[in-house]
N, C-alpha and C. Protein backbone atom coordinates (compact mmCIF):
# COMPACT_ATOMS: atom_id res chain seq x y z
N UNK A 1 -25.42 51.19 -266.63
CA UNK A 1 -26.26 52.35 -266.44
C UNK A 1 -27.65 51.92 -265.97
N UNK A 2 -28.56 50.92 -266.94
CA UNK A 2 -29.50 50.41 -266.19
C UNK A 2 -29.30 49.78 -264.96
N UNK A 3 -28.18 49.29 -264.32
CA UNK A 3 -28.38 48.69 -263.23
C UNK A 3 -28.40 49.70 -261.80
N UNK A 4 -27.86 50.74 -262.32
CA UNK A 4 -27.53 51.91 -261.40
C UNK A 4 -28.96 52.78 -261.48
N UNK A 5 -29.94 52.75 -262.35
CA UNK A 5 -31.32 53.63 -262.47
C UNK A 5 -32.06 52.78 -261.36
N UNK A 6 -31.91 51.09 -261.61
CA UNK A 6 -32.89 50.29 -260.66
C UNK A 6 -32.11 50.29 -259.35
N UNK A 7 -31.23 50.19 -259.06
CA UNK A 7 -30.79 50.21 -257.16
C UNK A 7 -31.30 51.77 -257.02
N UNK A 8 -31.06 52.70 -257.59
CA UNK A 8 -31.53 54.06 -257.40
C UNK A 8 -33.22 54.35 -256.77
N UNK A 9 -33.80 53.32 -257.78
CA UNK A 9 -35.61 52.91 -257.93
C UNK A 9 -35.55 52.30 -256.68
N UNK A 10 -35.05 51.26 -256.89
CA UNK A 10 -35.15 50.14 -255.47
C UNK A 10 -34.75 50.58 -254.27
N UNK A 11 -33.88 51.88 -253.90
CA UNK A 11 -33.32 52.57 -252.92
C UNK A 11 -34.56 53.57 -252.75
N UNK A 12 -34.74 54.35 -253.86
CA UNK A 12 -36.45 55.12 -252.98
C UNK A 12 -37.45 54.57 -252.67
N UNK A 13 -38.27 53.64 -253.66
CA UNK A 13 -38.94 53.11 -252.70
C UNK A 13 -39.21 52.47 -251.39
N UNK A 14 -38.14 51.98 -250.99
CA UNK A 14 -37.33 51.25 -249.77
C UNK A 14 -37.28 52.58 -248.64
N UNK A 15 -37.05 53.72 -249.05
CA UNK A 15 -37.16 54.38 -248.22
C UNK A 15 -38.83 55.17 -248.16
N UNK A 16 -39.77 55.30 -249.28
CA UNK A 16 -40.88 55.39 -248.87
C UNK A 16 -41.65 54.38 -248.14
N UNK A 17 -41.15 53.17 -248.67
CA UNK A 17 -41.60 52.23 -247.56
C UNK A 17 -41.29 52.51 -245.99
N UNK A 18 -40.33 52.88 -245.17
CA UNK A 18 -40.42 53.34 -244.49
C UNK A 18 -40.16 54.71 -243.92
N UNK A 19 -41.13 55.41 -244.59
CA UNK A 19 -41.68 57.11 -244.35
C UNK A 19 -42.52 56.58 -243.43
N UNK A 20 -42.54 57.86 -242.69
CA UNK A 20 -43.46 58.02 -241.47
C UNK A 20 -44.68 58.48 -241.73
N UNK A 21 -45.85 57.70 -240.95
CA UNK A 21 -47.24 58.72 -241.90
C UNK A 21 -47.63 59.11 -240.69
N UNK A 22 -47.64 60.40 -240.64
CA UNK A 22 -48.79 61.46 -239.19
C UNK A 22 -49.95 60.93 -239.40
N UNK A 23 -50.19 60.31 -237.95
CA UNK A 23 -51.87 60.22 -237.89
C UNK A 23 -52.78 61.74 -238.54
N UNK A 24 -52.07 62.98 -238.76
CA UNK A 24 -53.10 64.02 -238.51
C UNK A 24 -52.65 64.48 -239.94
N UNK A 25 -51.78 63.95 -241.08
CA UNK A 25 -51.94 64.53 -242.28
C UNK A 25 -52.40 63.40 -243.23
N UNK A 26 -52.16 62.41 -242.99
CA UNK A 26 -52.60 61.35 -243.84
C UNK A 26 -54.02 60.51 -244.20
N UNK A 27 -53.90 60.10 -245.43
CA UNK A 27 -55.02 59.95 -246.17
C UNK A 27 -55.41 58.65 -245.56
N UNK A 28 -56.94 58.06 -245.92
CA UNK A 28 -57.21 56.74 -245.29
C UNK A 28 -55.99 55.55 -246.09
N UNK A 29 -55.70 55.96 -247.42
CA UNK A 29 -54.85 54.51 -248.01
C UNK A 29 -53.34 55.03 -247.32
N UNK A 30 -53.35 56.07 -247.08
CA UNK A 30 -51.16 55.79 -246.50
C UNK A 30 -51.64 55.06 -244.86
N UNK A 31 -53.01 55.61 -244.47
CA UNK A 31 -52.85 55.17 -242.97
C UNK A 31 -53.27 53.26 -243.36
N UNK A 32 -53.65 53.32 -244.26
CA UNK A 32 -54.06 51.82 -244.46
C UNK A 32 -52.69 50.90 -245.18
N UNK A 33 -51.75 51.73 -245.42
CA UNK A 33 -50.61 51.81 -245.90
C UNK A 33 -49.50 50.61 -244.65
N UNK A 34 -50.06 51.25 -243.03
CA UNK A 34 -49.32 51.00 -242.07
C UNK A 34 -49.58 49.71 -241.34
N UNK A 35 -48.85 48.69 -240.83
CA UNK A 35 -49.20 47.66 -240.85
C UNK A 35 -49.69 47.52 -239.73
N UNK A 36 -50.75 46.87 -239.85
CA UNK A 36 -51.44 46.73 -238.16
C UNK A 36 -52.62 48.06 -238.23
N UNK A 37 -52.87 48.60 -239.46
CA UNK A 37 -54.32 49.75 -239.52
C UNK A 37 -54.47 49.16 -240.55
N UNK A 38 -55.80 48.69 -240.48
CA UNK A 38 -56.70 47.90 -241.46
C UNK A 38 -57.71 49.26 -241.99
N UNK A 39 -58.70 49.17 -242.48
CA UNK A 39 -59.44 49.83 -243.11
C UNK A 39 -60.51 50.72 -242.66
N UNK A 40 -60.73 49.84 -241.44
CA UNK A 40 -61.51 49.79 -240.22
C UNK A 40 -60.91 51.10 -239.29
N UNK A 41 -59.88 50.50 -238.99
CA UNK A 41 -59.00 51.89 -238.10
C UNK A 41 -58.56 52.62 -238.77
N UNK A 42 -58.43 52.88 -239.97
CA UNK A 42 -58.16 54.02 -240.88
C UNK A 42 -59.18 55.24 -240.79
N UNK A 43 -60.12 54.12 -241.02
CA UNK A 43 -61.75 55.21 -240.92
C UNK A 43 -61.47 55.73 -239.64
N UNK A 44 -61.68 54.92 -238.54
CA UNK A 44 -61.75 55.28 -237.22
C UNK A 44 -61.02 56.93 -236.79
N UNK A 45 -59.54 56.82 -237.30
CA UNK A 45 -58.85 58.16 -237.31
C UNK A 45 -58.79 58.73 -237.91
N UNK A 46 -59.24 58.72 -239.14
CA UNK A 46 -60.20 59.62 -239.88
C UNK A 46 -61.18 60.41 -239.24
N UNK A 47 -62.00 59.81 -239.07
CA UNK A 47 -63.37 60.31 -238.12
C UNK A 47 -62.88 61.02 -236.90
N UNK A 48 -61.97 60.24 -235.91
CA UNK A 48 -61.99 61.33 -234.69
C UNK A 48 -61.09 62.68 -235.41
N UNK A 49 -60.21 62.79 -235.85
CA UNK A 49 -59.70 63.45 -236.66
C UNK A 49 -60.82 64.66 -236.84
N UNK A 50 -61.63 64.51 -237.94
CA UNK A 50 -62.79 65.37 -237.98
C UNK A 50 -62.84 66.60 -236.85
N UNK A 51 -62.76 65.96 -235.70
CA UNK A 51 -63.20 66.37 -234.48
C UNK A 51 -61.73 67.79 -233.91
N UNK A 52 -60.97 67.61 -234.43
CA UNK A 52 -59.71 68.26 -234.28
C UNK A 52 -58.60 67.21 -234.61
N UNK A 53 -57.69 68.03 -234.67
CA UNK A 53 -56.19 67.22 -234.92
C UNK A 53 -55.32 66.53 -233.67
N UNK A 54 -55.27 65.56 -233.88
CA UNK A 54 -54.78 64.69 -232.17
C UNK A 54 -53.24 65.48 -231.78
N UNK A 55 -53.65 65.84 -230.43
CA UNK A 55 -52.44 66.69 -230.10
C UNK A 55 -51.17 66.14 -229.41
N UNK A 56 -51.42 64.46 -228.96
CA UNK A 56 -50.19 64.08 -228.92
C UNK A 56 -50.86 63.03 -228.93
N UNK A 57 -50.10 61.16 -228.76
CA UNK A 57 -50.30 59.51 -228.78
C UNK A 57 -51.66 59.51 -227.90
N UNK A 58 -51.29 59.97 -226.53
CA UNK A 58 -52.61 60.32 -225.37
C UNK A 58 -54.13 60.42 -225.87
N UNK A 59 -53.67 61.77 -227.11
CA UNK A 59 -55.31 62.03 -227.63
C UNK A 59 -55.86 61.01 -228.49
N UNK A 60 -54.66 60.86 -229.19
CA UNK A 60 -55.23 59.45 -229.96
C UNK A 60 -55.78 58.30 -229.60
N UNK A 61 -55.22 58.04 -228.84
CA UNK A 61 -55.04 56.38 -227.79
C UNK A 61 -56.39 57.19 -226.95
N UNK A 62 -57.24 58.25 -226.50
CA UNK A 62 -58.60 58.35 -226.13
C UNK A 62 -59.47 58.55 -226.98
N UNK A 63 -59.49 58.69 -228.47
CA UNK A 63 -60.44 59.05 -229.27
C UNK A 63 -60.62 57.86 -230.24
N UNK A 64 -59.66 57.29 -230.58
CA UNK A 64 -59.62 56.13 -231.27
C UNK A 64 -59.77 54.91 -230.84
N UNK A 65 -61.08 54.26 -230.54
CA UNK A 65 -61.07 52.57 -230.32
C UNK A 65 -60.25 51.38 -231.07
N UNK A 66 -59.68 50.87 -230.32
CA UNK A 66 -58.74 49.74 -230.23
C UNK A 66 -57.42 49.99 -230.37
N UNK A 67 -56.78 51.38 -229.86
CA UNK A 67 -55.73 51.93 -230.00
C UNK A 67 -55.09 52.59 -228.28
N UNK A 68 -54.65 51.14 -227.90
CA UNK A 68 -54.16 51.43 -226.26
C UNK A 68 -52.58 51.37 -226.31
N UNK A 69 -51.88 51.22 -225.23
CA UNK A 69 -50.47 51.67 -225.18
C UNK A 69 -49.66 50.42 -226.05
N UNK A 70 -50.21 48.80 -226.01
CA UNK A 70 -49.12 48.38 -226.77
C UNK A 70 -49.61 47.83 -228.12
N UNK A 71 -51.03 49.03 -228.65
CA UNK A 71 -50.99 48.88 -230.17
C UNK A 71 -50.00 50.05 -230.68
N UNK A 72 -50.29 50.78 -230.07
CA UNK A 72 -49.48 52.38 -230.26
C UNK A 72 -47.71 52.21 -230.45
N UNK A 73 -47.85 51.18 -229.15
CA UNK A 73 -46.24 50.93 -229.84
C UNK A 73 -45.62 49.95 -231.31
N UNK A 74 -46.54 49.66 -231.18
CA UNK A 74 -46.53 48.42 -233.04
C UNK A 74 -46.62 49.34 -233.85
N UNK A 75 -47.81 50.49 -233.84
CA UNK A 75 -48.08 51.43 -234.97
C UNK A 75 -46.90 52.01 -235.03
N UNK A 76 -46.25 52.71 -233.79
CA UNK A 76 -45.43 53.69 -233.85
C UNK A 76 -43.93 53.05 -234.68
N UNK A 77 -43.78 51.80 -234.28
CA UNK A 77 -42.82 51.23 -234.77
C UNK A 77 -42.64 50.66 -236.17
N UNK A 78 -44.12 50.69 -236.70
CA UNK A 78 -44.55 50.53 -238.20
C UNK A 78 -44.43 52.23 -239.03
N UNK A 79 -44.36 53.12 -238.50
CA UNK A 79 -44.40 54.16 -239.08
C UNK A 79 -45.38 55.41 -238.63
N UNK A 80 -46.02 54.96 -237.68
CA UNK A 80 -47.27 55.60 -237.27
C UNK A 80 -46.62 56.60 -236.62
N UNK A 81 -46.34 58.20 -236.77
CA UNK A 81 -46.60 59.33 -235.90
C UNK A 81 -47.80 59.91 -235.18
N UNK A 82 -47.66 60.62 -234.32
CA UNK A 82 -48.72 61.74 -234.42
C UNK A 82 -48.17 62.90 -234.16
N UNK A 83 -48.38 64.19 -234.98
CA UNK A 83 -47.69 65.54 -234.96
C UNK A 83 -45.54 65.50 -234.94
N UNK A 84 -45.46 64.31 -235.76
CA UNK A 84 -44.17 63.76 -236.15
C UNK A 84 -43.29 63.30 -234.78
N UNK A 85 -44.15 62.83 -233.84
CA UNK A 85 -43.33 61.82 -232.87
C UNK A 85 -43.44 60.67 -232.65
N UNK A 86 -43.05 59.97 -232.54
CA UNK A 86 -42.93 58.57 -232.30
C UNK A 86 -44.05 58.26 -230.92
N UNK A 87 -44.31 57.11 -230.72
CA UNK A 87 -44.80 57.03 -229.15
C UNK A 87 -43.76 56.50 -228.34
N UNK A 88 -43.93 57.02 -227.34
CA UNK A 88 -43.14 56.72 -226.09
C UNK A 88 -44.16 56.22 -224.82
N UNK A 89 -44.14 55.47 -224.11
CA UNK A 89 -44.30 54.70 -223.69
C UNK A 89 -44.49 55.39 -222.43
N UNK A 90 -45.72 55.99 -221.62
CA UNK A 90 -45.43 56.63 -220.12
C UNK A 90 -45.61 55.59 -219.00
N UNK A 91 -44.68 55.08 -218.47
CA UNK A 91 -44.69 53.78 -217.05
C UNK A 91 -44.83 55.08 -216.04
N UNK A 92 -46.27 54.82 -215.40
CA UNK A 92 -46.76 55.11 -214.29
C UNK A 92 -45.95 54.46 -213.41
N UNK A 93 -45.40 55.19 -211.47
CA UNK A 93 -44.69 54.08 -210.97
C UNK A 93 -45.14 53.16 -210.49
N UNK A 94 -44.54 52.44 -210.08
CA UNK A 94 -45.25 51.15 -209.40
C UNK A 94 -45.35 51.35 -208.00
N UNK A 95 -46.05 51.42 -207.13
CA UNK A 95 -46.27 51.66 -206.13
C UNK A 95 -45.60 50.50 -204.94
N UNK A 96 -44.50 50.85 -204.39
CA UNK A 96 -43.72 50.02 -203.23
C UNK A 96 -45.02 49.23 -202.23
N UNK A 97 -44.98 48.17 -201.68
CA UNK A 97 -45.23 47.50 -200.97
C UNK A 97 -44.94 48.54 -199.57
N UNK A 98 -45.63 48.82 -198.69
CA UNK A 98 -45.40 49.32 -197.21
C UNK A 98 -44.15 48.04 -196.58
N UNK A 99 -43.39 48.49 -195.94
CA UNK A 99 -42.45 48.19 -195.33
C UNK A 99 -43.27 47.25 -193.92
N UNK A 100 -42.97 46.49 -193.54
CA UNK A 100 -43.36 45.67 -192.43
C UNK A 100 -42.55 45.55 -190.80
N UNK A 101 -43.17 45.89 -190.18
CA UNK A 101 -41.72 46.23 -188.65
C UNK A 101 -41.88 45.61 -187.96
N UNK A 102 -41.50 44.48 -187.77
CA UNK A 102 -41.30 43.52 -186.67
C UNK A 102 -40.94 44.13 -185.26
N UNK A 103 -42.18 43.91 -184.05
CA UNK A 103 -41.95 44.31 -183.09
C UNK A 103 -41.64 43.57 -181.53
N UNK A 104 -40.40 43.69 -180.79
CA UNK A 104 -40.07 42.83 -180.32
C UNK A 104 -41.57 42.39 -179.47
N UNK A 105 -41.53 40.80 -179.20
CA UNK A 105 -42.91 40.56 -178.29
C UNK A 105 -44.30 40.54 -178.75
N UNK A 106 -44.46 40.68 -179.64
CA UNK A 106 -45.50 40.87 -180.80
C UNK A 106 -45.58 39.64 -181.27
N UNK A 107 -46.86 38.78 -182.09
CA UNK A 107 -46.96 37.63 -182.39
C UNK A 107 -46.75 38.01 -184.18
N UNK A 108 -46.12 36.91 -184.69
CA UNK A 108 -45.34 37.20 -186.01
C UNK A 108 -46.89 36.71 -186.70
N UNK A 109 -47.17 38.05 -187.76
CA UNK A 109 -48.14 37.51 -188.95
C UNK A 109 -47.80 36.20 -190.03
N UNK A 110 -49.02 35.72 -190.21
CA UNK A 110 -49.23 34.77 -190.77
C UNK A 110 -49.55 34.82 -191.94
């Protein structure tokens, strides 16, 4: 019976360990909770926070210093939401090289 109360214990906490904490409901210790937000950036989203509630990764990742696309993905992957989504990652495209046309009689670039 005691061994079945502690896997029970050891099974919730294991899963509060990985609960998700919303940047926009959580306290400075759950966000300090998340690995890779120190105390420092806790405050930080705290404070812009103040300012309104971050309306998606975007607002965050502009209001919050030292929070660009591949901290966002560590946070996000540590537990970090914002408004209960994960971050996703937007790849701008890459812009093709212009095509080059070799013209008969023409001196070949160098």
């Amino acid at each position: 019976m005691l061994k079945k109360i502690l896997a029970s214990l050891a099974m919730l906490c294991a899963a509060a360990a990985f609960a998700a904490v919303d940047a926009n409901k959580a306290s400075p210790a759950e966000l300090d909770g998340v690995k890779g937000v120190g105390p420092a950036m806790s405050q930080r989203i705290v404070d812009a926070r103040k300012q309104g509630e971050f309306k998606s990764w975007d607002d965050l990742m502009a209001r919050v210093k030292g929070v660009k696309g591949k901290k966002a993905e560590k946070l996000s992957a540590e537990g970090l939401t914002v408004n209960g989504q994960a971050y996703k990652a937007t790849s701008a495209p890459v812009a093709a090289k212009p095509a080059t046309v070799a013209v008969k009689g023409a001196p070949a670039k160098q």
